[in-house]
PDB file of N, CA and C in Angstrom:
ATOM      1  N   UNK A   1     -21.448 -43.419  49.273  1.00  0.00           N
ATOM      2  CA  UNK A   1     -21.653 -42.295  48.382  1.00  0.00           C
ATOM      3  C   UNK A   1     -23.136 -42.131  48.025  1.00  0.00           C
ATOM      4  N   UNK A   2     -23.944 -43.405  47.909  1.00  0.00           N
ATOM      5  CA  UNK A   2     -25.300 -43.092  47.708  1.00  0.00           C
ATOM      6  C   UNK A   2     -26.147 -42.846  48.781  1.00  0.00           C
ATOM      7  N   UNK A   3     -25.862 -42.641  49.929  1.00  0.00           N
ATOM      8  CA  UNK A   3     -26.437 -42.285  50.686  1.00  0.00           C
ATOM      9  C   UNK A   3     -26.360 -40.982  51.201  1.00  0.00           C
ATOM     10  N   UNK A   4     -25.000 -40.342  50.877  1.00  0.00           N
ATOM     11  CA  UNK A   4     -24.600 -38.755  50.991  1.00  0.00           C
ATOM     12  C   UNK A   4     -25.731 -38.151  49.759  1.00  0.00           C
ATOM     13  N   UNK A   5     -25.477 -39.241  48.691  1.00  0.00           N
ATOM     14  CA  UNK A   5     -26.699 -38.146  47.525  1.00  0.00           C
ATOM     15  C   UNK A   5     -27.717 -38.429  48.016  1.00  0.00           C
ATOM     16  N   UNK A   6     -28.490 -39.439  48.528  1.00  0.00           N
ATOM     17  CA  UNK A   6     -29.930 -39.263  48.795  1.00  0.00           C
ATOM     18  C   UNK A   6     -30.016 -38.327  50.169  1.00  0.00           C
ATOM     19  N   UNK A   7     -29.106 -38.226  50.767  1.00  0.00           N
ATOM     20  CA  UNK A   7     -29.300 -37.312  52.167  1.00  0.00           C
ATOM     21  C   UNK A   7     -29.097 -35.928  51.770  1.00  0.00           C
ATOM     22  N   UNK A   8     -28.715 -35.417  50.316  1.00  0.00           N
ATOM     23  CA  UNK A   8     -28.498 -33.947  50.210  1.00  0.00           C
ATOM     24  C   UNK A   8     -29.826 -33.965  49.319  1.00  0.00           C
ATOM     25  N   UNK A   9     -30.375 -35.076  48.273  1.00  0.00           N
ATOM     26  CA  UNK A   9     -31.477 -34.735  47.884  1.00  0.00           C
ATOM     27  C   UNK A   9     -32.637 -34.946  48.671  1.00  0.00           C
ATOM     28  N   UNK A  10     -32.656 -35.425  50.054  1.00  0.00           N
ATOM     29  CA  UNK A  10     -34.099 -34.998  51.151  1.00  0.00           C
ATOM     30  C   UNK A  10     -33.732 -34.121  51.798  1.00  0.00           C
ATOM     31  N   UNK A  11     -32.214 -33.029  51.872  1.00  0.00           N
ATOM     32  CA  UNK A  11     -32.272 -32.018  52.484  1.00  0.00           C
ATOM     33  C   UNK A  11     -32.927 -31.071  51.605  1.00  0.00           C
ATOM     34  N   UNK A  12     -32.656 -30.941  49.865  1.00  0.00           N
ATOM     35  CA  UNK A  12     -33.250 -29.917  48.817  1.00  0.00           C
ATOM     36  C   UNK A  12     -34.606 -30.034  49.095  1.00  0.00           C
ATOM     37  N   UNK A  13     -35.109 -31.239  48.946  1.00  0.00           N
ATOM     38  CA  UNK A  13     -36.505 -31.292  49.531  1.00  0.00           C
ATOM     39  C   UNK A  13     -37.466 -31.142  50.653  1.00  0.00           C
ATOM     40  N   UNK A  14     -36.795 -31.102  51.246  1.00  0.00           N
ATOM     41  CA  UNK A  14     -36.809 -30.545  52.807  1.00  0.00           C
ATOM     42  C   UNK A  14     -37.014 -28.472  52.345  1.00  0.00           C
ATOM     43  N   UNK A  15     -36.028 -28.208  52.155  1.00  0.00           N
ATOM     44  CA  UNK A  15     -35.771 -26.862  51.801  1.00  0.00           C
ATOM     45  C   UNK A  15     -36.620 -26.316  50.871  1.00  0.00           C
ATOM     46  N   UNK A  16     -36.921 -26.936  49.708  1.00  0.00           N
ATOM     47  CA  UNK A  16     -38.238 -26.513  49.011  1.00  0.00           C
ATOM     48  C   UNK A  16     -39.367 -26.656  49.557  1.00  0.00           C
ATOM     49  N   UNK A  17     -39.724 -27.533  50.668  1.00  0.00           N
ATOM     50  CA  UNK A  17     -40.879 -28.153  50.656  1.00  0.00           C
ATOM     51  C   UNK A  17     -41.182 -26.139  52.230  1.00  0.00           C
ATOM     52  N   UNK A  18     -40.370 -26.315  52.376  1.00  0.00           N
ATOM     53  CA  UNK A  18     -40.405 -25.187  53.473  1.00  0.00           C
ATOM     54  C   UNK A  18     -40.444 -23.690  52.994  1.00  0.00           C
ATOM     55  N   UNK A  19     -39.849 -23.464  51.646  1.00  0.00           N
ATOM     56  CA  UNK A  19     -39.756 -22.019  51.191  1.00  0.00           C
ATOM     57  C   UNK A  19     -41.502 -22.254  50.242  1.00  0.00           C
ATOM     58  N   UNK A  20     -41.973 -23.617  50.098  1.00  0.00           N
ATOM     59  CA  UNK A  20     -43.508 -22.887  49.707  1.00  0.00           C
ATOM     60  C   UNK A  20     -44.598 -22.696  50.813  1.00  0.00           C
ATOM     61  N   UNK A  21     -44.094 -23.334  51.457  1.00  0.00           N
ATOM     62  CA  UNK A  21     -44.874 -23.201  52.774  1.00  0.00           C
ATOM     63  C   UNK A  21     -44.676 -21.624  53.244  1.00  0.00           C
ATOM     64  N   UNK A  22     -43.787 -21.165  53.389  1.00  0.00           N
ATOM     65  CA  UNK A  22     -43.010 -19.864  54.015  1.00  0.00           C
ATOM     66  C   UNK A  22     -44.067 -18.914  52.719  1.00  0.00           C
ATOM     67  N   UNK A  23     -43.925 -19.294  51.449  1.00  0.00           N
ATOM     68  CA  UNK A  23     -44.654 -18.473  50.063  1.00  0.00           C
ATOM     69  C   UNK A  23     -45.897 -18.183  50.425  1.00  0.00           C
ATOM     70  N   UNK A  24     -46.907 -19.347  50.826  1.00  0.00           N
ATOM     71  CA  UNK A  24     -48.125 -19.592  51.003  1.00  0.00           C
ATOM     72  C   UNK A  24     -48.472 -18.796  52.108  1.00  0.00           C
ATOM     73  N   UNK A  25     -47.819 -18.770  53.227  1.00  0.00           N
ATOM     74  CA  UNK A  25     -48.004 -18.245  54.328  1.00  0.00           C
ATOM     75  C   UNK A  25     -48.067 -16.421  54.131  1.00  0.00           C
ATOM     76  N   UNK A  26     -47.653 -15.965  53.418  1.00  0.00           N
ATOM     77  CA  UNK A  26     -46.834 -14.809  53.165  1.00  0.00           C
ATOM     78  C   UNK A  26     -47.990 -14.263  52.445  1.00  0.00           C
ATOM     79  N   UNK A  27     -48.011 -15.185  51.027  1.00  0.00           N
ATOM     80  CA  UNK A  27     -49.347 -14.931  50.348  1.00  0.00           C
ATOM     81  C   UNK A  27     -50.555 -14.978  50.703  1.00  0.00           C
ATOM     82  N   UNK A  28     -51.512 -15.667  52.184  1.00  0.00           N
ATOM     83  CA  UNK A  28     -52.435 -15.497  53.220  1.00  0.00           C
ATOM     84  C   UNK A  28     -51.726 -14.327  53.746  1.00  0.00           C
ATOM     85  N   UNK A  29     -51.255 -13.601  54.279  1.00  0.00           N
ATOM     86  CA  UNK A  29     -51.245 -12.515  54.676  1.00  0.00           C
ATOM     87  C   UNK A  29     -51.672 -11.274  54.525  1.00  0.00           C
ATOM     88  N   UNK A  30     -50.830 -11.493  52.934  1.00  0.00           N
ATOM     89  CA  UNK A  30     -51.093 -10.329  52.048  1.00  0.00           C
ATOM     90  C   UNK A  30     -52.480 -10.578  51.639  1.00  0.00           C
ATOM     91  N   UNK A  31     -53.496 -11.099  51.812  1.00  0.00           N
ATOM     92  CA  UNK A  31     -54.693 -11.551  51.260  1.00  0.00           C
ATOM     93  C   UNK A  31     -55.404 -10.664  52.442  1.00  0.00           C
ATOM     94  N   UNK A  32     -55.122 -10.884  53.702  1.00  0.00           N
ATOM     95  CA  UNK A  32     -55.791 -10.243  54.576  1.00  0.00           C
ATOM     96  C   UNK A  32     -55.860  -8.761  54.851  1.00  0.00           C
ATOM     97  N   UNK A  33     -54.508  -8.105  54.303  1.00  0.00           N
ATOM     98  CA  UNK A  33     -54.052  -6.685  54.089  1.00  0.00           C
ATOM     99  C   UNK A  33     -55.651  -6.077  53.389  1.00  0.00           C
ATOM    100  N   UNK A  34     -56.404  -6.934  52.356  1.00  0.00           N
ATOM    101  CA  UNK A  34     -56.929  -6.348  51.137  1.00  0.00           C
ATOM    102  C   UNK A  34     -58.350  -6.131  51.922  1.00  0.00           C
ATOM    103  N   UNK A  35     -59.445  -5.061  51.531  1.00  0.00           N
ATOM    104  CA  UNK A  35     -60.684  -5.234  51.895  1.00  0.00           C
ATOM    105  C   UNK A  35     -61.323  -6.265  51.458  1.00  0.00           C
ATOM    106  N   UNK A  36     -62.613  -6.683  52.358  1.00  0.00           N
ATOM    107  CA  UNK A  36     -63.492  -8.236  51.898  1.00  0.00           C
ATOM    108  C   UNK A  36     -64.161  -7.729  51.085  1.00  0.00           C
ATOM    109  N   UNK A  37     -64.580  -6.142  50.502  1.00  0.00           N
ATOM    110  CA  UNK A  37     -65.337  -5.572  49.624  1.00  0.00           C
ATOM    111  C   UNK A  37     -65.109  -6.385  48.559  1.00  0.00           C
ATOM    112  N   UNK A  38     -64.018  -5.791  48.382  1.00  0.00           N
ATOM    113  CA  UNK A  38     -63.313  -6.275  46.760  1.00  0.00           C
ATOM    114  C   UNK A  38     -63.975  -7.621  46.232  1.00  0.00           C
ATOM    115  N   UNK A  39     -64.038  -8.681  46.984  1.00  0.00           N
ATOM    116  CA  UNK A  39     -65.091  -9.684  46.095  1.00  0.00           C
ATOM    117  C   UNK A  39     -66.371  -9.600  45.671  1.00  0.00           C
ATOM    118  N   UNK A  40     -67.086  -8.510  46.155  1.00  0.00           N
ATOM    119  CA  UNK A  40     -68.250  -8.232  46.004  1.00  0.00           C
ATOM    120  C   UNK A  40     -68.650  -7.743  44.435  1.00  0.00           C
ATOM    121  N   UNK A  41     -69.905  -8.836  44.081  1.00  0.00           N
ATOM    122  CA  UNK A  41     -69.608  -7.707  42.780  1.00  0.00           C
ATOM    123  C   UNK A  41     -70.582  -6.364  42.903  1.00  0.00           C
ATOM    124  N   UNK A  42     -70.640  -5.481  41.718  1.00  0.00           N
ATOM    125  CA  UNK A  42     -71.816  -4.482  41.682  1.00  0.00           C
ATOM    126  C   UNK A  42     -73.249  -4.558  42.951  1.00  0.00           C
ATOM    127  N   UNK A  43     -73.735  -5.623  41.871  1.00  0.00           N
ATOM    128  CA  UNK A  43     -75.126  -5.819  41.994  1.00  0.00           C
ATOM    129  C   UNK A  43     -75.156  -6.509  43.446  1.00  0.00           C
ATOM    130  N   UNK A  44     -74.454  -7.086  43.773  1.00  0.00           N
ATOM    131  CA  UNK A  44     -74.524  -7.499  45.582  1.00  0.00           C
ATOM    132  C   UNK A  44     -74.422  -6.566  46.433  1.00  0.00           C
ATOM    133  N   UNK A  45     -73.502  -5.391  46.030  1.00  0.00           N
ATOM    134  CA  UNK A  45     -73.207  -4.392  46.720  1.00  0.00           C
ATOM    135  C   UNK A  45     -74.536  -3.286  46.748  1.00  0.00           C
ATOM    136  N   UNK A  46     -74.781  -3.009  45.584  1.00  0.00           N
ATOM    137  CA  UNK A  46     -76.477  -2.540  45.346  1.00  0.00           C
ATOM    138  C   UNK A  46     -77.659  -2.550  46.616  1.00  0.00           C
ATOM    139  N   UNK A  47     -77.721  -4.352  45.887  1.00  0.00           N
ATOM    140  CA  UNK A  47     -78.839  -4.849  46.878  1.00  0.00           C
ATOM    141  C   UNK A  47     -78.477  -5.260  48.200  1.00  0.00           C
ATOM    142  N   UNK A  48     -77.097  -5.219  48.823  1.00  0.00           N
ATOM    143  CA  UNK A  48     -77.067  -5.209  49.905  1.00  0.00           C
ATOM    144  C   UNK A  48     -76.839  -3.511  50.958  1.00  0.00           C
ATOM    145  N   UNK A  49     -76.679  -2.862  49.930  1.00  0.00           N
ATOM    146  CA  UNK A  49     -77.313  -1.250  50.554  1.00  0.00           C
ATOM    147  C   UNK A  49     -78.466  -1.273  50.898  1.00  0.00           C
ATOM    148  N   UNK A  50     -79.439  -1.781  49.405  1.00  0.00           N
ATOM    149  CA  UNK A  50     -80.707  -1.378  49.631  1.00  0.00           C
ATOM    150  C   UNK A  50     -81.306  -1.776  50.523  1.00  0.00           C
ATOM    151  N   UNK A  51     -81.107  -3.241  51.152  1.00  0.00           N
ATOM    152  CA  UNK A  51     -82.121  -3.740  52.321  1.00  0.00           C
ATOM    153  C   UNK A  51     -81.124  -3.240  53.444  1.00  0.00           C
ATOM    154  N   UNK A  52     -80.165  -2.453  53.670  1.00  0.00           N
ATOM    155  CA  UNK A  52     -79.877  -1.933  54.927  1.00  0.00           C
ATOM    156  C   UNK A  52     -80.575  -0.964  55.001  1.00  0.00           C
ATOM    157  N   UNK A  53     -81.175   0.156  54.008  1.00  0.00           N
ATOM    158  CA  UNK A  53     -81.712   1.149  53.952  1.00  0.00           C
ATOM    159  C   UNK A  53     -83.535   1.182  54.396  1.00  0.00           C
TER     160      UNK A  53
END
């Protein structure tokens, strides 16, 4: 009997350990959807016009 519970509690863990992985993965994705602008602040954006200009 204690080995049926420790084998269903490394399957839960198993199963969690995979749906954050699956989260993480999902959430890098959606990260890439976004422009690289967006981190930029103001004043970088400014002065990196100005010396293209």
């Amino acid at each position: 009997m204690k080995i049926i519970k420790r084998l269903l509690a490394a399957a839960a863990v198993v199963a969690l350990a995979f749906k954050g992985v699956a989260s993480f993965l999902s959430w890098v994705e959606r990260q890439d959807d976004q422009p690289a602008e967006a981190w930029l602040d103001e004043d970088e954006l400014d002065s990196a016009e100005s010396k293209e200009a």
